[in-house]
PDB file of N, CA and C in Angstrom:
ATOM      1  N   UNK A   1      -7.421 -28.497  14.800  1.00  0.00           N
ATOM      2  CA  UNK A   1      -7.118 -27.180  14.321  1.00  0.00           C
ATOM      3  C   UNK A   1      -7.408 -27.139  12.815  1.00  0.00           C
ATOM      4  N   UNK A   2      -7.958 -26.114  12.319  1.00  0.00           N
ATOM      5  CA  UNK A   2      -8.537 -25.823  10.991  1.00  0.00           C
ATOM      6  C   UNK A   2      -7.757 -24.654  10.260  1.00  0.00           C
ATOM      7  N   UNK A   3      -6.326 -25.752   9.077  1.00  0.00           N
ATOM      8  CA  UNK A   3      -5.728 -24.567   8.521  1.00  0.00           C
ATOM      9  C   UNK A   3      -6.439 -23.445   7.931  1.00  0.00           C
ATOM     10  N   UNK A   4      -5.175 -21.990   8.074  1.00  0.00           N
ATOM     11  CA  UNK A   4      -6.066 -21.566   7.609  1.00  0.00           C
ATOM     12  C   UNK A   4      -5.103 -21.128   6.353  1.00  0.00           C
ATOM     13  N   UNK A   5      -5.727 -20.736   4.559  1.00  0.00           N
ATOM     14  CA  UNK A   5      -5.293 -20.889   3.698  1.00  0.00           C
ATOM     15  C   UNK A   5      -4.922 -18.871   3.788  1.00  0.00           C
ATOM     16  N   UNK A   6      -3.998 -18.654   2.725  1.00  0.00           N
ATOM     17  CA  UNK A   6      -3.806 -17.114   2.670  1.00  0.00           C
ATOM     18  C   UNK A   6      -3.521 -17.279   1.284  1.00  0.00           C
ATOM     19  N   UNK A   7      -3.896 -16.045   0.346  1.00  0.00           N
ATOM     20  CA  UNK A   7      -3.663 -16.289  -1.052  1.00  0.00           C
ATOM     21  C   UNK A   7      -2.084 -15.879  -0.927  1.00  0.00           C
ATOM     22  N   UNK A   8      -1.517 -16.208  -2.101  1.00  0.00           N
ATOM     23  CA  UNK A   8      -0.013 -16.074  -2.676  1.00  0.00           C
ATOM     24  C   UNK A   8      -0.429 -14.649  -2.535  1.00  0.00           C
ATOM     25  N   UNK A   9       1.091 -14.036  -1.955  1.00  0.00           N
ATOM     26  CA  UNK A   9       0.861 -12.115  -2.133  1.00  0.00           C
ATOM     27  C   UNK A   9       1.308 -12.260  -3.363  1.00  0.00           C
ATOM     28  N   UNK A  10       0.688 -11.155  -3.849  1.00  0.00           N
ATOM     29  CA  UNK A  10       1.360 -10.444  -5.677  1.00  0.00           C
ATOM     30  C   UNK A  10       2.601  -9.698  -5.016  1.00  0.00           C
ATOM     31  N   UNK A  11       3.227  -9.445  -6.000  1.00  0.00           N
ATOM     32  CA  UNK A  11       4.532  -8.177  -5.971  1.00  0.00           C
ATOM     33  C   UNK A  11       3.600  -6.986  -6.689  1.00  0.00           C
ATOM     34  N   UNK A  12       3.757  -5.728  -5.911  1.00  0.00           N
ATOM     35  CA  UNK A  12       2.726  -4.954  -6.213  1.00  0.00           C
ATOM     36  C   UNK A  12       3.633  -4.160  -7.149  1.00  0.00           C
ATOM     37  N   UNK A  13       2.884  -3.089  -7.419  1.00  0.00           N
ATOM     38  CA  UNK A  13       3.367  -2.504  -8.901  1.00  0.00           C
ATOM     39  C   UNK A  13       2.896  -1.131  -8.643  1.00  0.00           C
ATOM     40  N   UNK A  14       3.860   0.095  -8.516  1.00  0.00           N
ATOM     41  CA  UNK A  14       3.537   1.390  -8.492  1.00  0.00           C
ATOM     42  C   UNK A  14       2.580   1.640  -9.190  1.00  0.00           C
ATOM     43  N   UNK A  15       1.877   2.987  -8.621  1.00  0.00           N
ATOM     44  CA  UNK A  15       0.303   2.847  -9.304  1.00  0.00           C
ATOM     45  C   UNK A  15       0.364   3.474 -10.419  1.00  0.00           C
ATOM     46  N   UNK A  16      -0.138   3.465 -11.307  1.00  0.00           N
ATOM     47  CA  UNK A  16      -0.656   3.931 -12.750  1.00  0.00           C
ATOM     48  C   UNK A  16      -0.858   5.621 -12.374  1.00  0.00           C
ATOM     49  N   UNK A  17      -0.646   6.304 -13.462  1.00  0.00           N
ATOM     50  CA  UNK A  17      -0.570   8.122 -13.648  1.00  0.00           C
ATOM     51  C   UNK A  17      -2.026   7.801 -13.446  1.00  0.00           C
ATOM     52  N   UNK A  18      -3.326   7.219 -13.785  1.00  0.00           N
ATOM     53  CA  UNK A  18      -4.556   7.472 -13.642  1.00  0.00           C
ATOM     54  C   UNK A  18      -5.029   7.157 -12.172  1.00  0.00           C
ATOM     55  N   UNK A  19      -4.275   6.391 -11.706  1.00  0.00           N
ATOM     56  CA  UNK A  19      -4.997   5.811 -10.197  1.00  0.00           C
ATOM     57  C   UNK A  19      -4.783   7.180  -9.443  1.00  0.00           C
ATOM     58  N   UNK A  20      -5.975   6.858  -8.543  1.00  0.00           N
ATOM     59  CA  UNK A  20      -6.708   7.808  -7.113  1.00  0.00           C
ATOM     60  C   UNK A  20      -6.435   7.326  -5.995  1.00  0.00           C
ATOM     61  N   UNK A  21      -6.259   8.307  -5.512  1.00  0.00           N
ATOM     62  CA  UNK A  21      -6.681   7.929  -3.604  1.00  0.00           C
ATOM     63  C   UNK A  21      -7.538   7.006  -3.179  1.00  0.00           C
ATOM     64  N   UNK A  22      -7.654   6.395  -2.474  1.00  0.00           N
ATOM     65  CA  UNK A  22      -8.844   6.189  -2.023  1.00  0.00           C
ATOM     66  C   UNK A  22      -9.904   6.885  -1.294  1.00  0.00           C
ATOM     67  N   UNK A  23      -8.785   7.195  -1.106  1.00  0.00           N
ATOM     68  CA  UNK A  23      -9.304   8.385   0.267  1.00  0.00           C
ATOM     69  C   UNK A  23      -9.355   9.441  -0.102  1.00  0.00           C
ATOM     70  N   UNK A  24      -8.984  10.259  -0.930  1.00  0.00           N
ATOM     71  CA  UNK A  24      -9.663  11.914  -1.226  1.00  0.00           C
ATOM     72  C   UNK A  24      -9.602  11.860  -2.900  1.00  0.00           C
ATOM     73  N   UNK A  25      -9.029  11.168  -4.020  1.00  0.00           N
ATOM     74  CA  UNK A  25      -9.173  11.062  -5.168  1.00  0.00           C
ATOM     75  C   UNK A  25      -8.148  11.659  -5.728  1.00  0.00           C
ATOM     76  N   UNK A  26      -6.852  12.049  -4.805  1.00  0.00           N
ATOM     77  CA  UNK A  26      -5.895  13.288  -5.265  1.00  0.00           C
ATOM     78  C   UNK A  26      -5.044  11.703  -6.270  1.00  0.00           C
ATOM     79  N   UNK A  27      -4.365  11.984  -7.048  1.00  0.00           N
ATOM     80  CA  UNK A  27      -3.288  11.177  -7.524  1.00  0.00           C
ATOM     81  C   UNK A  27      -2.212  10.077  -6.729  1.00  0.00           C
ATOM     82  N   UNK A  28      -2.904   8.544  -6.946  1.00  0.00           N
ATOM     83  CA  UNK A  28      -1.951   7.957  -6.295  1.00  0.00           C
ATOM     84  C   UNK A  28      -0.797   7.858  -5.977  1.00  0.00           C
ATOM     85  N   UNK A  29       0.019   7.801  -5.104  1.00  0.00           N
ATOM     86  CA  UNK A  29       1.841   7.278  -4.719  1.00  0.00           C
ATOM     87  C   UNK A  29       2.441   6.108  -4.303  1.00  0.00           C
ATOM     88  N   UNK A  30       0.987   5.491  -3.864  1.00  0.00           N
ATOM     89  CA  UNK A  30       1.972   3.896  -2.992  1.00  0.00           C
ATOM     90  C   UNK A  30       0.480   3.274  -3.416  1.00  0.00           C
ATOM     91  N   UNK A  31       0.946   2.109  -3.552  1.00  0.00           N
ATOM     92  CA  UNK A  31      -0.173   1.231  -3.497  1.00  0.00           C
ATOM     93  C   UNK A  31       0.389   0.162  -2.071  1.00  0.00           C
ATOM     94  N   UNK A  32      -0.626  -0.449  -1.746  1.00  0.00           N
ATOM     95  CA  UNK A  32      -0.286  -0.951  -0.360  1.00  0.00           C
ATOM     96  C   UNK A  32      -1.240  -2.544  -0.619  1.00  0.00           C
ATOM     97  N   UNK A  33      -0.675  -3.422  -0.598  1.00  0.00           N
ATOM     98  CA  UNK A  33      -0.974  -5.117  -1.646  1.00  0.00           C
ATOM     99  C   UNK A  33      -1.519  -5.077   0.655  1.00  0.00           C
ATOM    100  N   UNK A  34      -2.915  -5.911   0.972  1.00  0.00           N
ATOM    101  CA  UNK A  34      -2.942  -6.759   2.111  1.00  0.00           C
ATOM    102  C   UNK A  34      -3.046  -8.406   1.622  1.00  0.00           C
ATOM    103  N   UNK A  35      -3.089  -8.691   3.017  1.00  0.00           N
ATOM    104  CA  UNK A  35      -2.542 -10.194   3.066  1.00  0.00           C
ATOM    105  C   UNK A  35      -3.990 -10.914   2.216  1.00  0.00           C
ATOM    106  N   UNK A  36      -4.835 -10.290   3.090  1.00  0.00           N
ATOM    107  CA  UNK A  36      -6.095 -10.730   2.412  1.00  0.00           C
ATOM    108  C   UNK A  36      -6.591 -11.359   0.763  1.00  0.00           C
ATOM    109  N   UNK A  37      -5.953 -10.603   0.214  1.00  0.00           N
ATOM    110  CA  UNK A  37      -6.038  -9.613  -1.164  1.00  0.00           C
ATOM    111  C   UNK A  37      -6.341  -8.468  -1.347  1.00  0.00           C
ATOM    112  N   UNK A  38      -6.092  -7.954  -2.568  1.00  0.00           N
ATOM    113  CA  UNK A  38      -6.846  -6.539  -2.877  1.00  0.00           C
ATOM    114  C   UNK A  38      -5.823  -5.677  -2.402  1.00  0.00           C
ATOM    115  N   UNK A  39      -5.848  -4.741  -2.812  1.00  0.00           N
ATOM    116  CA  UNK A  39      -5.319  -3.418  -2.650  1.00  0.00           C
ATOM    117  C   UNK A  39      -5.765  -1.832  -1.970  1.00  0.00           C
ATOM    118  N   UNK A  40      -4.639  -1.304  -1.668  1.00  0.00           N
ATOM    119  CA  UNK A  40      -4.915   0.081  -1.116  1.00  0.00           C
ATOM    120  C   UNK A  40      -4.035   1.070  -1.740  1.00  0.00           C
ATOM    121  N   UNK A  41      -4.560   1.968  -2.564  1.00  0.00           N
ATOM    122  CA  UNK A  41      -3.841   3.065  -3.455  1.00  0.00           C
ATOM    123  C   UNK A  41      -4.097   4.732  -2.036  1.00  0.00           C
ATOM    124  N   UNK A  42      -2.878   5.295  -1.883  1.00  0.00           N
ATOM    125  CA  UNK A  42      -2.895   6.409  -1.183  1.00  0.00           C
ATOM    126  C   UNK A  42      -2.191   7.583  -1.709  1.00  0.00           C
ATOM    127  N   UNK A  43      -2.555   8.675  -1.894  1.00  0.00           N
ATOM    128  CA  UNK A  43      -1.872   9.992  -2.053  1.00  0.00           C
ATOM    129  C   UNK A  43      -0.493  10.249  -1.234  1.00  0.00           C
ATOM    130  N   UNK A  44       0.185  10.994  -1.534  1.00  0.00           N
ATOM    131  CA  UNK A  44       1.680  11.035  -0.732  1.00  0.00           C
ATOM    132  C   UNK A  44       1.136  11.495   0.900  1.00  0.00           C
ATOM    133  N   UNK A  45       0.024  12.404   0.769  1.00  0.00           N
ATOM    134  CA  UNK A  45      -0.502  13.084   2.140  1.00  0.00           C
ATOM    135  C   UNK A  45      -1.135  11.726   2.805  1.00  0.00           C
ATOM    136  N   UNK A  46      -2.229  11.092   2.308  1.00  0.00           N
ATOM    137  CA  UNK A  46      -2.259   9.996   3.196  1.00  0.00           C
ATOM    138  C   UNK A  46      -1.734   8.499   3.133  1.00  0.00           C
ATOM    139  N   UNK A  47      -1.076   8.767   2.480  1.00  0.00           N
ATOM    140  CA  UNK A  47      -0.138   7.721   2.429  1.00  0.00           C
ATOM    141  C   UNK A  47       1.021   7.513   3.816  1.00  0.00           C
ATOM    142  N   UNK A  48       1.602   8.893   4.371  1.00  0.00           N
ATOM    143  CA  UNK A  48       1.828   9.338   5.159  1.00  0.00           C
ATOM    144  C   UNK A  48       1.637   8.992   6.175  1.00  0.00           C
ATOM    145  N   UNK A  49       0.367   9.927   6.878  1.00  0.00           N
ATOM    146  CA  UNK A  49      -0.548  10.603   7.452  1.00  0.00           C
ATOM    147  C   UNK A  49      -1.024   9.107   8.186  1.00  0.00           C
ATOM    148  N   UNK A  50      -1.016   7.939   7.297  1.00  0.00           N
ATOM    149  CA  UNK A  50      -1.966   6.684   8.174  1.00  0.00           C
ATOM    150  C   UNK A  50      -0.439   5.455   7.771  1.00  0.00           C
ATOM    151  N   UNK A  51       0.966   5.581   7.671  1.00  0.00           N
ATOM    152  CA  UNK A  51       2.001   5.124   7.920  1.00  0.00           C
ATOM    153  C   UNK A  51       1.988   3.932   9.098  1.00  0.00           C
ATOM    154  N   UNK A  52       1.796   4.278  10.229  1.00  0.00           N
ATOM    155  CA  UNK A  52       1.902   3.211  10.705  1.00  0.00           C
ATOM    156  C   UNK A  52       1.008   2.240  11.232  1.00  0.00           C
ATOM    157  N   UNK A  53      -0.206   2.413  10.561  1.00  0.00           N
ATOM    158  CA  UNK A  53      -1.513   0.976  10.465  1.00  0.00           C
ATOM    159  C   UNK A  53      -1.177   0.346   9.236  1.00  0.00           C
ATOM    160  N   UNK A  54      -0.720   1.363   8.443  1.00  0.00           N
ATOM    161  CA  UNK A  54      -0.635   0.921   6.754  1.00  0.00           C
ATOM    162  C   UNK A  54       0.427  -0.673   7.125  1.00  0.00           C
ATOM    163  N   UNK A  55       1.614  -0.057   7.838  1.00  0.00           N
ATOM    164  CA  UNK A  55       2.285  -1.076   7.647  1.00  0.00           C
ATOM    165  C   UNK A  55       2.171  -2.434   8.519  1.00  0.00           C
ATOM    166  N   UNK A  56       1.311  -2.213   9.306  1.00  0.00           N
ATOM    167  CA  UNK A  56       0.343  -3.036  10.449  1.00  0.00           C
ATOM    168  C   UNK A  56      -0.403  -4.307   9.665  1.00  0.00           C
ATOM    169  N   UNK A  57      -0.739  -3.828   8.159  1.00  0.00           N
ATOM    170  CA  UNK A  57      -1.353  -5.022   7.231  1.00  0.00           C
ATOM    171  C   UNK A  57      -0.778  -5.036   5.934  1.00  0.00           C
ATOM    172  N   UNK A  58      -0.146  -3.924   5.521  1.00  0.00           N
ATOM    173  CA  UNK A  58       0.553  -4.407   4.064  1.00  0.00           C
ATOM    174  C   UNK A  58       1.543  -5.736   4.297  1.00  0.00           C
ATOM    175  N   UNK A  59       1.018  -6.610   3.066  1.00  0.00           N
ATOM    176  CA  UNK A  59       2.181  -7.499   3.345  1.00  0.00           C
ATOM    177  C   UNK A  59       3.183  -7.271   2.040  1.00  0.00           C
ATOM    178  N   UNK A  60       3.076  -6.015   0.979  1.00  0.00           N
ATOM    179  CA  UNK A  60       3.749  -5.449   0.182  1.00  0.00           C
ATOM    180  C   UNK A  60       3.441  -4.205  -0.254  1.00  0.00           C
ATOM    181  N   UNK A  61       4.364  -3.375  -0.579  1.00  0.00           N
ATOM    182  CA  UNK A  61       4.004  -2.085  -1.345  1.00  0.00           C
ATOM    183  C   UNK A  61       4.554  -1.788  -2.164  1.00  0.00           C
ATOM    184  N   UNK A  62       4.224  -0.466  -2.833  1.00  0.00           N
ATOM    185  CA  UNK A  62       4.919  -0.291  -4.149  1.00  0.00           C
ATOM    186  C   UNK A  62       5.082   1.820  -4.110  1.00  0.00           C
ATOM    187  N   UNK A  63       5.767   2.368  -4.745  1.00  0.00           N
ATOM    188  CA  UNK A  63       5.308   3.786  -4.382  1.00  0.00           C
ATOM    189  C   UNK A  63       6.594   4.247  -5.750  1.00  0.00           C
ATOM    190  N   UNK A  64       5.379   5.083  -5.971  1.00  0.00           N
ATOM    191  CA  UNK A  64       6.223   5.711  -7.486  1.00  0.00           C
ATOM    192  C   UNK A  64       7.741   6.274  -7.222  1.00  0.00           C
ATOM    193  N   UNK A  65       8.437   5.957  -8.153  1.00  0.00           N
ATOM    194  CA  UNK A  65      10.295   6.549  -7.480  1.00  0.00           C
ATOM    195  C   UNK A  65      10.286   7.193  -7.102  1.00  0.00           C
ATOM    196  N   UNK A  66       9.770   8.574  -7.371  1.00  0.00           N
ATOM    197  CA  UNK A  66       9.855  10.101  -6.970  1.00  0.00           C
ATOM    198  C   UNK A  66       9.350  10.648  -5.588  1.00  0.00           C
ATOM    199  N   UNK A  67       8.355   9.549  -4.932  1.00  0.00           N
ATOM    200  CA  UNK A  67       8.314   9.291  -3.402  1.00  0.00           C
ATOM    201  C   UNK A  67       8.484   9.025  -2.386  1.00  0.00           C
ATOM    202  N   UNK A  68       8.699   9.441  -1.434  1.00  0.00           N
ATOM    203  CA  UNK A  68       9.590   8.624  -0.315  1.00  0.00           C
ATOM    204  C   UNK A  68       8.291   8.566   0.928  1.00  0.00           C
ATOM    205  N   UNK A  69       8.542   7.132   1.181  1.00  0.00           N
ATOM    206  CA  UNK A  69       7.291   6.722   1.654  1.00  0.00           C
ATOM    207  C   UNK A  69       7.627   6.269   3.446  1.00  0.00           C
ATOM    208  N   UNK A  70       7.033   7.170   4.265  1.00  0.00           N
ATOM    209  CA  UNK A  70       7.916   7.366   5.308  1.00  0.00           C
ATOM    210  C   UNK A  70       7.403   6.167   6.020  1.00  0.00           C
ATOM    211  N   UNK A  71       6.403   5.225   5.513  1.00  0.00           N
ATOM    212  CA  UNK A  71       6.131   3.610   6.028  1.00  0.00           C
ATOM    213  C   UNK A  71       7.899   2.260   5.794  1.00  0.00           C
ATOM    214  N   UNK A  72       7.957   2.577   4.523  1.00  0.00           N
ATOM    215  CA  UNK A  72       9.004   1.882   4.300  1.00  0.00           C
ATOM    216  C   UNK A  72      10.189   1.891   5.669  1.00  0.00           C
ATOM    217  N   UNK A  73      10.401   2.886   6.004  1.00  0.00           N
ATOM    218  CA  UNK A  73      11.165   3.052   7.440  1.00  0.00           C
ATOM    219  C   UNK A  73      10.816   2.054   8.359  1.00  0.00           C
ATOM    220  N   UNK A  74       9.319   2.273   8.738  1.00  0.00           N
ATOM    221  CA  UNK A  74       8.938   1.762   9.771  1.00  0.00           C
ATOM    222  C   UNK A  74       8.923   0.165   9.618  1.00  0.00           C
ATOM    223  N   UNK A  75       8.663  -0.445   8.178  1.00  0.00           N
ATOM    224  CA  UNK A  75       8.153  -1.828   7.541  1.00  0.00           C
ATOM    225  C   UNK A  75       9.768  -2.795   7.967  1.00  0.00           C
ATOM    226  N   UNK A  76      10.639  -1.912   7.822  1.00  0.00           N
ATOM    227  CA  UNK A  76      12.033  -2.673   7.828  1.00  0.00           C
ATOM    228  C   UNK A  76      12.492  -3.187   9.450  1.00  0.00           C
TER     229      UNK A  76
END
């Protein structure tokens, strides 16, 4: 059997007033850290909207205070 290695997750960090969607460019709310590496920044609408794949591979997230991120529900 051939381990297999996974990087250390970061502790992710609510996104910056400048960060985008990925997905439509509106103003980020959650950033979503995968196991892989790298990141996924989403708008409150699809941030939402794709909730329960999101939490299918985040292995952390982050989402500005003023959001309520209806994945966190599901993640617990």
């Amino acid at each position: 059997m051939t381990p297999t290695l996974t990087p250390p997750t970061e502790s992710a960090a609510p996104p910056a007033a400048s960060e985008r969607c990925d997905r439509c460019s509106a103003a980020a709310k959650l950033r979503v850290v995968l196991a892989g590496g790298g990141d996924l920044l989403f708008c409150g609408h699809h941030a939402n909207k794709y909730a329960e794949d999101l939490v299918k591979i985040a292995v952390d997230f982050a989402a500005e205070p003023e959001f309520t991120w209806r994945g966190a529900v599901l993640k617990k």
